[in-house]
N, C-alpha and C. Protein backbone atom coordinates (compact mmCIF):
# COMPACT_ATOMS: atom_id res chain seq x y z
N UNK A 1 55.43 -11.37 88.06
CA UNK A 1 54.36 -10.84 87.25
C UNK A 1 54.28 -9.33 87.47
N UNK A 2 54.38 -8.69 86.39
CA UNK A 2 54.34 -7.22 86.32
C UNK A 2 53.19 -6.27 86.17
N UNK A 3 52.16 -6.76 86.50
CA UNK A 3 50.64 -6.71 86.14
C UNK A 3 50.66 -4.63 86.35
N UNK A 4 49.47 -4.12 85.78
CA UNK A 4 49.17 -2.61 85.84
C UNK A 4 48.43 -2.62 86.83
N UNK A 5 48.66 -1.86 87.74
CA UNK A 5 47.51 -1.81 89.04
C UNK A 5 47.20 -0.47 89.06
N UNK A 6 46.10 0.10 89.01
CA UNK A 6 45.40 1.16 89.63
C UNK A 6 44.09 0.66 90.56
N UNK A 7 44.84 1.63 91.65
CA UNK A 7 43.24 1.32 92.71
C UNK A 7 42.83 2.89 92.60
N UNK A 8 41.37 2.50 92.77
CA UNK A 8 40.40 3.85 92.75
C UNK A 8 40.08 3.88 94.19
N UNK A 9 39.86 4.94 94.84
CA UNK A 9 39.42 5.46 96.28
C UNK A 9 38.62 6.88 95.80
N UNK A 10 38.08 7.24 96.82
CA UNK A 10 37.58 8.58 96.71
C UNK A 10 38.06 9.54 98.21
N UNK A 11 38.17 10.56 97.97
CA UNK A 11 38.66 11.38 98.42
C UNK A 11 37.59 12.43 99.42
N UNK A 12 37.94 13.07 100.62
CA UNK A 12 37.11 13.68 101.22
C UNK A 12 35.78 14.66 100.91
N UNK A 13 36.20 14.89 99.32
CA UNK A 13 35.12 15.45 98.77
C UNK A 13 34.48 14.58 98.00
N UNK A 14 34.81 13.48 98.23
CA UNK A 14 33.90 12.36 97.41
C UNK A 14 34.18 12.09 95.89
N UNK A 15 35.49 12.77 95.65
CA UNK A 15 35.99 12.83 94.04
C UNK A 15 36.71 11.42 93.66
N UNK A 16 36.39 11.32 92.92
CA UNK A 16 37.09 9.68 92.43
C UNK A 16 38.89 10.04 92.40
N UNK A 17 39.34 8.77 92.56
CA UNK A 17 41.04 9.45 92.73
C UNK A 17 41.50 8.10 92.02
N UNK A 18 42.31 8.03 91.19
CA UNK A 18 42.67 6.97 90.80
C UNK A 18 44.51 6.89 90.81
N UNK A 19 45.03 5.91 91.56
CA UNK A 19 46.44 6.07 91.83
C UNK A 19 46.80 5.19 90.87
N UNK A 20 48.08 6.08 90.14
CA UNK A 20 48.77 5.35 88.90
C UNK A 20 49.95 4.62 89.22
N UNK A 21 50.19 3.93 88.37
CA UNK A 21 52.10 3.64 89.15
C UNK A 21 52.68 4.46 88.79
N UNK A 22 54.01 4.42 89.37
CA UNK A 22 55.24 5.36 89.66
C UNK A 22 55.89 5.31 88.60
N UNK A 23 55.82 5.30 87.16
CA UNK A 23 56.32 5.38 85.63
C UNK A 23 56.60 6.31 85.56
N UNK A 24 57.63 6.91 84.40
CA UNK A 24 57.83 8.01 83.95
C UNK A 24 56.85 8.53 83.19
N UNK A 25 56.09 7.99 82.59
CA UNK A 25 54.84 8.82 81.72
C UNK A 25 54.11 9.04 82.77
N UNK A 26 53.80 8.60 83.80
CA UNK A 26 52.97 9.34 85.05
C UNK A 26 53.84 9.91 85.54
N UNK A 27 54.69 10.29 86.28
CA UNK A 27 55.18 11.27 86.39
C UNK A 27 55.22 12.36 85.42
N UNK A 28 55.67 12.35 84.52
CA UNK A 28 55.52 13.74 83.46
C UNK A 28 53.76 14.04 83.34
N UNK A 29 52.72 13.20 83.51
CA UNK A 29 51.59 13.68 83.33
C UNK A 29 51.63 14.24 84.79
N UNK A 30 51.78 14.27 85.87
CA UNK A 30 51.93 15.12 87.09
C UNK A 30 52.34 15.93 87.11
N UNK A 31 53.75 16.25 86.75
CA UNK A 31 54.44 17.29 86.81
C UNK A 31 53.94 18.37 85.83
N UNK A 32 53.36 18.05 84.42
CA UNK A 32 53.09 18.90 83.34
C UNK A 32 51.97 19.66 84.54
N UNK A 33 50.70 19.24 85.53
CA UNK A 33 49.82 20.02 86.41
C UNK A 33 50.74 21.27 87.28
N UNK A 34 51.98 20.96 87.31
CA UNK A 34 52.65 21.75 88.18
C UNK A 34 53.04 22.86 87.00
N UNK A 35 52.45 24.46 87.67
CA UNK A 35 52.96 25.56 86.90
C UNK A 35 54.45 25.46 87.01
N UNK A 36 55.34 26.17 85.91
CA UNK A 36 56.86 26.73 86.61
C UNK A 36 57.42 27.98 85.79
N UNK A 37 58.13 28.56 86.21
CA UNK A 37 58.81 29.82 85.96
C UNK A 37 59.65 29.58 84.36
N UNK A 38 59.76 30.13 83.62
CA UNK A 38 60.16 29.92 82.26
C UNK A 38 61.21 30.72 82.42
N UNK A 39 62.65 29.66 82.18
CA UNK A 39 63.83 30.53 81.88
C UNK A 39 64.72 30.00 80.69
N UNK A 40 65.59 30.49 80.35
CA UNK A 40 66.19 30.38 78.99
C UNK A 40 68.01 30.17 79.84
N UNK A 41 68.33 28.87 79.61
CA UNK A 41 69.66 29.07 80.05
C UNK A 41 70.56 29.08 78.93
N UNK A 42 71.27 29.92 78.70
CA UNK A 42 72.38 30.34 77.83
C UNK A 42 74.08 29.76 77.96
N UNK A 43 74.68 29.40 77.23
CA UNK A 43 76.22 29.09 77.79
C UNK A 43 77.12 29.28 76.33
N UNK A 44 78.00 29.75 76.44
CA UNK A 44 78.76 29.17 75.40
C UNK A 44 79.82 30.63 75.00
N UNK A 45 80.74 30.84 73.90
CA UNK A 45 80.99 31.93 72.88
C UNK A 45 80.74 31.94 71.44
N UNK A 46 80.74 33.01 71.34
CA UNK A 46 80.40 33.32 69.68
C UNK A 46 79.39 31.99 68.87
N UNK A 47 80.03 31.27 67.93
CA UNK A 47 79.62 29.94 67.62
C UNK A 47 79.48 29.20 68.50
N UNK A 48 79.83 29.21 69.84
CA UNK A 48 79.61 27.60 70.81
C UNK A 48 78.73 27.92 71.58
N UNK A 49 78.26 28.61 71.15
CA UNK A 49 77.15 29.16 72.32
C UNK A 49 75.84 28.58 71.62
N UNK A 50 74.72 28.08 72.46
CA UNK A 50 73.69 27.32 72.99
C UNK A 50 72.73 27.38 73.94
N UNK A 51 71.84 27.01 74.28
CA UNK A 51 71.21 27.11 75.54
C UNK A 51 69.70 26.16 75.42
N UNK A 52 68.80 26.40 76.43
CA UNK A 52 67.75 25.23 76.11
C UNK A 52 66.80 26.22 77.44
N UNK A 53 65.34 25.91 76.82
CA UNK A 53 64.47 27.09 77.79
C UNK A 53 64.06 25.98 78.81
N UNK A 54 64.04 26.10 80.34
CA UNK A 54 63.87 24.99 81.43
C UNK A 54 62.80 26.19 82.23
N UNK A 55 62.09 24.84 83.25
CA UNK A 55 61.41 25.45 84.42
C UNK A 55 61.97 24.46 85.33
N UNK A 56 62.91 24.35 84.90
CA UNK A 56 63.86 24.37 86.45
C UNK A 56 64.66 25.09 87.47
N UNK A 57 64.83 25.99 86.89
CA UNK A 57 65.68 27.30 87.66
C UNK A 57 65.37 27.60 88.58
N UNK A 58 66.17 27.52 90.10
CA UNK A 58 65.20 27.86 91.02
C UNK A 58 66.57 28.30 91.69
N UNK A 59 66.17 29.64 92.90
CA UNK A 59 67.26 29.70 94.35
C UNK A 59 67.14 28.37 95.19
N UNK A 60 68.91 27.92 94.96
CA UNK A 60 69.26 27.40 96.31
C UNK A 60 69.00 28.24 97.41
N UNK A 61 70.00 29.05 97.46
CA UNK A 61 69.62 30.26 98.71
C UNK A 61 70.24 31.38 98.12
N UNK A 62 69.81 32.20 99.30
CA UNK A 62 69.77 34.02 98.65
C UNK A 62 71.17 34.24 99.77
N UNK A 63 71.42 34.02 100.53
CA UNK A 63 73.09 34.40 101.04
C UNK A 63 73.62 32.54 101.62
N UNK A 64 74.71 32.48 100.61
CA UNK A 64 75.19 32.96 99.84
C UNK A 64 74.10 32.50 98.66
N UNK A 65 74.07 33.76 97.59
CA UNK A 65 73.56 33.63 96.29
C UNK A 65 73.61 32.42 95.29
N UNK A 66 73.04 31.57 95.65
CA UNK A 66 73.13 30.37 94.47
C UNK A 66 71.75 30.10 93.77
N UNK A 67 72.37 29.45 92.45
CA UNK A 67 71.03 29.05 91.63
C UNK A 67 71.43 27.71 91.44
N UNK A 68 70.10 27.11 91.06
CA UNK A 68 69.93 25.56 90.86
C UNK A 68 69.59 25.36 90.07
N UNK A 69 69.61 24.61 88.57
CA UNK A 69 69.31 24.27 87.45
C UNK A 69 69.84 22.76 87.01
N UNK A 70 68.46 22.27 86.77
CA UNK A 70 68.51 20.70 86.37
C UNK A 70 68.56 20.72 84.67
N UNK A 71 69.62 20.02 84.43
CA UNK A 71 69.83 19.86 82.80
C UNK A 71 69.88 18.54 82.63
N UNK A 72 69.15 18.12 81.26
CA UNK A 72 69.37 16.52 80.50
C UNK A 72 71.16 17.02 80.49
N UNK A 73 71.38 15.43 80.52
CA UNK A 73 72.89 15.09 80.35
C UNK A 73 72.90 14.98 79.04
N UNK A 74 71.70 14.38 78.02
CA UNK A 74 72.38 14.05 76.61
C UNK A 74 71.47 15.60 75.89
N UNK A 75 71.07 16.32 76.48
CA UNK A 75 71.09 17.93 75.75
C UNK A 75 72.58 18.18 75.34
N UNK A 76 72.63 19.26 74.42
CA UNK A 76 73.37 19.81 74.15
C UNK A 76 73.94 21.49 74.78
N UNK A 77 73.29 21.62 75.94
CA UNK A 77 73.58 22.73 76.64
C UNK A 77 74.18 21.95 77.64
N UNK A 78 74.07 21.06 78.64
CA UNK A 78 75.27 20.60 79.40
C UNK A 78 77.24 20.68 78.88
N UNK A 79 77.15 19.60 77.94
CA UNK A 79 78.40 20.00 77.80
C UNK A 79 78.68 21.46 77.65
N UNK A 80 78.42 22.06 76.97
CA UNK A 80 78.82 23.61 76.82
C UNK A 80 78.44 24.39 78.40
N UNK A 81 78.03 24.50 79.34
CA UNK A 81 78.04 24.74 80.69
C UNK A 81 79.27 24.23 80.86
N UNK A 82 79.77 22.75 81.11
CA UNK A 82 80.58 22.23 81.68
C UNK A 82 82.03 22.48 81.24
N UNK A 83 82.14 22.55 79.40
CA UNK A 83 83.04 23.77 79.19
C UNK A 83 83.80 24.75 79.23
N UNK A 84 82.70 25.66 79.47
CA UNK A 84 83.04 27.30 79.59
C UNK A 84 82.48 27.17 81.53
N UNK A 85 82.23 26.81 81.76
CA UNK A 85 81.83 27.24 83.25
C UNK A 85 81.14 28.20 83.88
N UNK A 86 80.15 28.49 82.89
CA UNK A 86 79.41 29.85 83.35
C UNK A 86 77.65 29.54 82.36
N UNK A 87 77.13 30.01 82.74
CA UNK A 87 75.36 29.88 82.48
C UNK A 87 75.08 30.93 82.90
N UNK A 88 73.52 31.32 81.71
CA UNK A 88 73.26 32.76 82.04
C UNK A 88 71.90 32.50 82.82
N UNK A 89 71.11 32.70 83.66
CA UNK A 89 69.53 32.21 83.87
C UNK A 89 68.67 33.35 83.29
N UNK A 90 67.95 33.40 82.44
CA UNK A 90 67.18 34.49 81.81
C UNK A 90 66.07 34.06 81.91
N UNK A 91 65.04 34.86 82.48
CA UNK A 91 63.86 34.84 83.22
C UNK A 91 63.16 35.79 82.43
N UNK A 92 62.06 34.47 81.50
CA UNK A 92 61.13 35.77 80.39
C UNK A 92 60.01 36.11 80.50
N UNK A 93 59.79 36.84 79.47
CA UNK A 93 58.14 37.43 80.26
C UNK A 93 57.43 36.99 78.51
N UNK A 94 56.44 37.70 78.88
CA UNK A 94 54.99 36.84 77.65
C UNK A 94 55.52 37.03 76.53
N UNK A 95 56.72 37.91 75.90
CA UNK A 95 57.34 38.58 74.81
C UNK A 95 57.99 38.18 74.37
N UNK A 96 58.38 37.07 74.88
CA UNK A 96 59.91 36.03 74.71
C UNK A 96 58.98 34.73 74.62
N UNK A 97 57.91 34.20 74.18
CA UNK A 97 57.69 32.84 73.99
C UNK A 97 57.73 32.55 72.60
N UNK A 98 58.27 33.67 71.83
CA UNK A 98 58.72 32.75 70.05
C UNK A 98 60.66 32.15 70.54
N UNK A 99 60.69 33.40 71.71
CA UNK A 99 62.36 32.99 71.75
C UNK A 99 62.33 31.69 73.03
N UNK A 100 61.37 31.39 73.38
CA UNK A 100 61.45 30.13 74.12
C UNK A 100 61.49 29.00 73.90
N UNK A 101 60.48 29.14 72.35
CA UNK A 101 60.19 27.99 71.90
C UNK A 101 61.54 27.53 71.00
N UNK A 102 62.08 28.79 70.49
CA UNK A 102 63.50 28.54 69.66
C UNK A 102 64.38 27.76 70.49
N UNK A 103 64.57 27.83 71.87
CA UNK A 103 65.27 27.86 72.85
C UNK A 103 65.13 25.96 73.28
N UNK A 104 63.32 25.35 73.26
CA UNK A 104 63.23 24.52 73.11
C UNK A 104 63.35 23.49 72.31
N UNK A 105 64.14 23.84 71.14
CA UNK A 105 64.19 23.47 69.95
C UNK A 105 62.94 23.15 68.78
N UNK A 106 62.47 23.55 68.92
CA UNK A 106 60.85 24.11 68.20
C UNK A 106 61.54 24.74 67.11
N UNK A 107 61.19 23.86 66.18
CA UNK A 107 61.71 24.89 64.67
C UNK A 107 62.85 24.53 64.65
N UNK A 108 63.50 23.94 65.10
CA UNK A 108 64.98 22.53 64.49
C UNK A 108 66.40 23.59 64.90
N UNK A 109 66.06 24.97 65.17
CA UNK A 109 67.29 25.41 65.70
C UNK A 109 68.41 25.08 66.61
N UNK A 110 69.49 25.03 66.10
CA UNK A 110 70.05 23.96 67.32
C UNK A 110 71.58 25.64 67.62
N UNK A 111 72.41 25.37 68.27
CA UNK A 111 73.17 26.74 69.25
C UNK A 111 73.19 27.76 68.59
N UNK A 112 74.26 28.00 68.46
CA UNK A 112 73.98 29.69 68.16
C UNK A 112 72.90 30.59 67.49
N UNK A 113 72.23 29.50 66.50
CA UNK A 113 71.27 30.22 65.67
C UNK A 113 69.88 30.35 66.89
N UNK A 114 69.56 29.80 67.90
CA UNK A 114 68.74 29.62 68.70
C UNK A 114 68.57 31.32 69.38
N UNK A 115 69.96 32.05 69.21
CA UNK A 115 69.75 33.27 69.61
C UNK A 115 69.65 34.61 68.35
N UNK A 116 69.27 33.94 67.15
CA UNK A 116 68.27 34.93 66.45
C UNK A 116 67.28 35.81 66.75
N UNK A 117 66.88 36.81 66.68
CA UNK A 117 65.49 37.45 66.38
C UNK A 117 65.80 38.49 68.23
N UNK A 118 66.92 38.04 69.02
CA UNK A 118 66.92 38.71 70.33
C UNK A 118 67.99 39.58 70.34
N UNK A 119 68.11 40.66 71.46
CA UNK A 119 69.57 41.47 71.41
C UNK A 119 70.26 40.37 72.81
N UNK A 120 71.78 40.55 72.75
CA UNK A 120 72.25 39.60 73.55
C UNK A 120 73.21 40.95 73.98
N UNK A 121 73.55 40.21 75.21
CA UNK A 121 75.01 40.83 75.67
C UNK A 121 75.77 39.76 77.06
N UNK A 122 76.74 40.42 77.22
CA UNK A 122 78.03 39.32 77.81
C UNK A 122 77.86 39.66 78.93
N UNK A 123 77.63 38.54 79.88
CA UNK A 123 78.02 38.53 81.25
C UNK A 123 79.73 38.67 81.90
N UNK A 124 79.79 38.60 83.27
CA UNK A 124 81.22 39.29 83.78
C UNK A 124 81.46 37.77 83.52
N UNK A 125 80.48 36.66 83.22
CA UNK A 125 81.22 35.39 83.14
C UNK A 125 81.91 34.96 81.72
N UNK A 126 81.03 35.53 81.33
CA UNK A 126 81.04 35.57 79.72
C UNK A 126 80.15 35.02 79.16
N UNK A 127 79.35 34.32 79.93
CA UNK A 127 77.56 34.00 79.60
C UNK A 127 76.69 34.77 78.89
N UNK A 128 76.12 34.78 77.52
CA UNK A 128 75.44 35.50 77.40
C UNK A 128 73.93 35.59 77.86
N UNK A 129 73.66 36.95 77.62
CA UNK A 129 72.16 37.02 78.75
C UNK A 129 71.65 37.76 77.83
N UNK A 130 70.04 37.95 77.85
CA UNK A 130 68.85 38.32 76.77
C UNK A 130 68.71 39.88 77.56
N UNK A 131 69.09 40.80 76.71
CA UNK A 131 68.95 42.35 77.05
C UNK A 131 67.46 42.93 77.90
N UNK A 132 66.84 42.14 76.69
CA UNK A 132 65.27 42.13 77.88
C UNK A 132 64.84 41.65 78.27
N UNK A 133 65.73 40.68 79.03
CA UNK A 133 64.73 39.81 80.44
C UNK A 133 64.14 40.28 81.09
N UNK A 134 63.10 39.95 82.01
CA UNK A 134 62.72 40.12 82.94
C UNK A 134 63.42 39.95 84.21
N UNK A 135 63.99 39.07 84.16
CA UNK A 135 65.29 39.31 85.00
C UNK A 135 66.83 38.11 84.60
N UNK A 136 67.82 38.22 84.70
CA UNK A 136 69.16 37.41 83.87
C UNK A 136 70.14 37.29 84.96
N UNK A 137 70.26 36.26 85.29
CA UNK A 137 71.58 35.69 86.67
C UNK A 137 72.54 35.20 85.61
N UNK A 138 73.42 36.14 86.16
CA UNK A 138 74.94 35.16 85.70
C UNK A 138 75.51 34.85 86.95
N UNK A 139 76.08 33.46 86.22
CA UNK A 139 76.34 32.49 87.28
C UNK A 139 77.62 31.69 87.04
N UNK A 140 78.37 31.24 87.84
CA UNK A 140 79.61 30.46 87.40
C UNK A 140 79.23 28.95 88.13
N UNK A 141 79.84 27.73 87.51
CA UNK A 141 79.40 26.38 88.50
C UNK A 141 79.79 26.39 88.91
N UNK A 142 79.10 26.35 90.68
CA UNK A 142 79.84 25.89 91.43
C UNK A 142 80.30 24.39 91.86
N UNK A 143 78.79 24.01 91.21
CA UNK A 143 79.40 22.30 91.30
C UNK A 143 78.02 22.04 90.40
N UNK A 144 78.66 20.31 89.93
CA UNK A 144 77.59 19.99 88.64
C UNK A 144 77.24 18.69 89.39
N UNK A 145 75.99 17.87 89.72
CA UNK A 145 75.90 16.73 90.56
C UNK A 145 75.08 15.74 89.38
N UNK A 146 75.65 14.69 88.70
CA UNK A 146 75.36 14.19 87.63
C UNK A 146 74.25 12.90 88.09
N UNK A 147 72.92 13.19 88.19
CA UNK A 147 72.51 11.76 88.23
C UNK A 147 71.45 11.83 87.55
N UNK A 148 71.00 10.15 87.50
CA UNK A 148 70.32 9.51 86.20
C UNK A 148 70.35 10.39 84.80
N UNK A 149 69.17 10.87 84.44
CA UNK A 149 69.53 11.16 83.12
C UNK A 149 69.95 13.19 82.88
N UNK A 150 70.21 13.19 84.41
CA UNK A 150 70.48 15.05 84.46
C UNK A 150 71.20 15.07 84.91
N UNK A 151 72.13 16.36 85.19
CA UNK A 151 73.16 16.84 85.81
C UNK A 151 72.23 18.75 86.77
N UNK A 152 72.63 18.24 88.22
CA UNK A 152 71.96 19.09 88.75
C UNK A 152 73.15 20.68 88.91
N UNK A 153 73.17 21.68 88.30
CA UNK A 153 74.32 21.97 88.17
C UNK A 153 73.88 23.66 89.53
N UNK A 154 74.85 23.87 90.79
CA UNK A 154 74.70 24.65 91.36
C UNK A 154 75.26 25.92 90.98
N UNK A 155 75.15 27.05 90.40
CA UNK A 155 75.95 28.08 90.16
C UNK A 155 75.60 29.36 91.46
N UNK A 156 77.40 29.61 91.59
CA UNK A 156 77.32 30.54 92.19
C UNK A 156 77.40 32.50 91.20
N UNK A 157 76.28 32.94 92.14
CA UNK A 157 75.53 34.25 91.38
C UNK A 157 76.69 35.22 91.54
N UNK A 158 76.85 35.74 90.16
CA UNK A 158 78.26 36.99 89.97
C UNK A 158 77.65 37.66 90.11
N UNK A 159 76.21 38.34 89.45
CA UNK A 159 75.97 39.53 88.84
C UNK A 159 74.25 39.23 88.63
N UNK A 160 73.06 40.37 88.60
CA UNK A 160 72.33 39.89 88.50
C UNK A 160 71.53 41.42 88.03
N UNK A 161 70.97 40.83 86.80
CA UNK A 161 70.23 42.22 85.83
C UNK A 161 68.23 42.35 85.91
N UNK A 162 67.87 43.26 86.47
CA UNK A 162 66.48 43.81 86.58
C UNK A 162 65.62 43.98 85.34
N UNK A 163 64.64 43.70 84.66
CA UNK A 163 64.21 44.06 83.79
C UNK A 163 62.77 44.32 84.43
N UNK A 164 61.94 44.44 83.33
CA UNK A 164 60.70 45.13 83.26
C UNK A 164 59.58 43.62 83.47
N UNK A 165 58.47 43.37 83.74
CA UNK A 165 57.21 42.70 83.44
C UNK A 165 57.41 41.54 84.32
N UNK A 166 56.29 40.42 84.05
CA UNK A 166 55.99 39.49 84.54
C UNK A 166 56.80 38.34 83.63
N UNK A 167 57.13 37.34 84.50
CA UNK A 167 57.35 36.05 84.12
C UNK A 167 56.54 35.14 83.37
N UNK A 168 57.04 33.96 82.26
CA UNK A 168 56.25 33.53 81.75
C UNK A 168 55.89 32.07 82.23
N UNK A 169 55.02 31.33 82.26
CA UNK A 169 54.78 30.08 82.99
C UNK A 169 54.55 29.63 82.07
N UNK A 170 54.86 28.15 82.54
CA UNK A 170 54.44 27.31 81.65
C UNK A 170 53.84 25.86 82.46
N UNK A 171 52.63 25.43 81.65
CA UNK A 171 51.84 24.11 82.54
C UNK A 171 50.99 24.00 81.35
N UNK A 172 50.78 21.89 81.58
CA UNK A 172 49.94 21.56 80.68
C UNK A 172 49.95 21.81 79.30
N UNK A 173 51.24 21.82 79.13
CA UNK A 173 51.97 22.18 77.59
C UNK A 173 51.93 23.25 77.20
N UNK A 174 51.63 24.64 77.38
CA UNK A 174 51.41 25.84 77.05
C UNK A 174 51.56 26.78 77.65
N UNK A 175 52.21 28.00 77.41
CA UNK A 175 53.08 28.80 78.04
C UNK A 175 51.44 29.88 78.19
N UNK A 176 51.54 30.76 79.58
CA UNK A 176 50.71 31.39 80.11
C UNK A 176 51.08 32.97 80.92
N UNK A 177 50.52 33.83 80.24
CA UNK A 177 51.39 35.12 80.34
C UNK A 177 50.55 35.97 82.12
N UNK A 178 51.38 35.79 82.82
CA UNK A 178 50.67 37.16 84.10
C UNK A 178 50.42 38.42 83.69
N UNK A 179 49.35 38.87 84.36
CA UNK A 179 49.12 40.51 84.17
C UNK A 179 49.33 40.99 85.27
């Protein structure tokens, strides 16, 4: 019997707490509470180029330089990473959320056209990266670790570009600009 269980307790401040099961729609209603860093990962050339905006991007570690980025396996920016072997991490600020949402496929854009309306230029990987990031890691894989429905892909950092402003967050479905 597979019955729904929530038990209610209250908590040291006396707040009602109600524990859900361990589902994927509870989980994503948890995680959406968690702020995260808004980046735009890029991969591809000319026409094969693609990308998809994640708040997954995070440092493995700072020596040696690696980045960590969790991708859906049935997106269409994995294969093209796995490809060409190089990803750009572009880290945006409040100015870039029409190009985030393009990025999320918002408005049916699907690769290359996804980098409309921005200036681009080529990484030493050949990744392209957004001219005005806030900040843009190019990265080559160093290794791609495929489980359940993602591929956790480690890239090691070639090159890494400075821009101007704050990062954009995103929580609770809506992107949120720092001052």
């Amino acid at each position: 019997m597979n019955a729904h269980v929530e038990n209610t307790h209250f908590n040291l401040h006396g707040t009602s707490v109600i524990e859900q099961p361990a589902d994927a729609d509870t989980l994503k209603a948890a995680l959406r509470t968690l702020g995260g860093g808004v980046s735009i990962i890029t991969a591809g050339e000319g026409e094969a180029r693609t990308g998809a905006t994640v708040t997954s991007a995070t440092a493995l570690s700072v020596e040696p330089a690696r980045m960590l980025v969790s991708l859906n396996r049935s997106s269409s920016t994995w294969p093209v990473v796995e490809r060409y072997g190089h990803l750009g991490i572009n880290i945006v600020g409040s100015t870039h959320e029409a190009l985030a949402n393009q990025f999320a496929g918002r408005g049916g854009l699907r690769g290359a056209d996804r980098y409309r309306g921005a200036e681009w230029t080529t990484a030493v990987s050949g990744a392209p990266l957004l001219v005005d990031a806030v900040a843009a890691i190019d990265c080559v894989v160093e290794e791609a670790i495929e489980r359940h429905s993602h591929v956790i892909v480690i890239g090691k950092v070639l090159a890494i570009r400075l821009g101007a402003g704050h990062s954009l967050l995103y929580q609770d479905g809506r992107y949120h600009a720092l001052s």
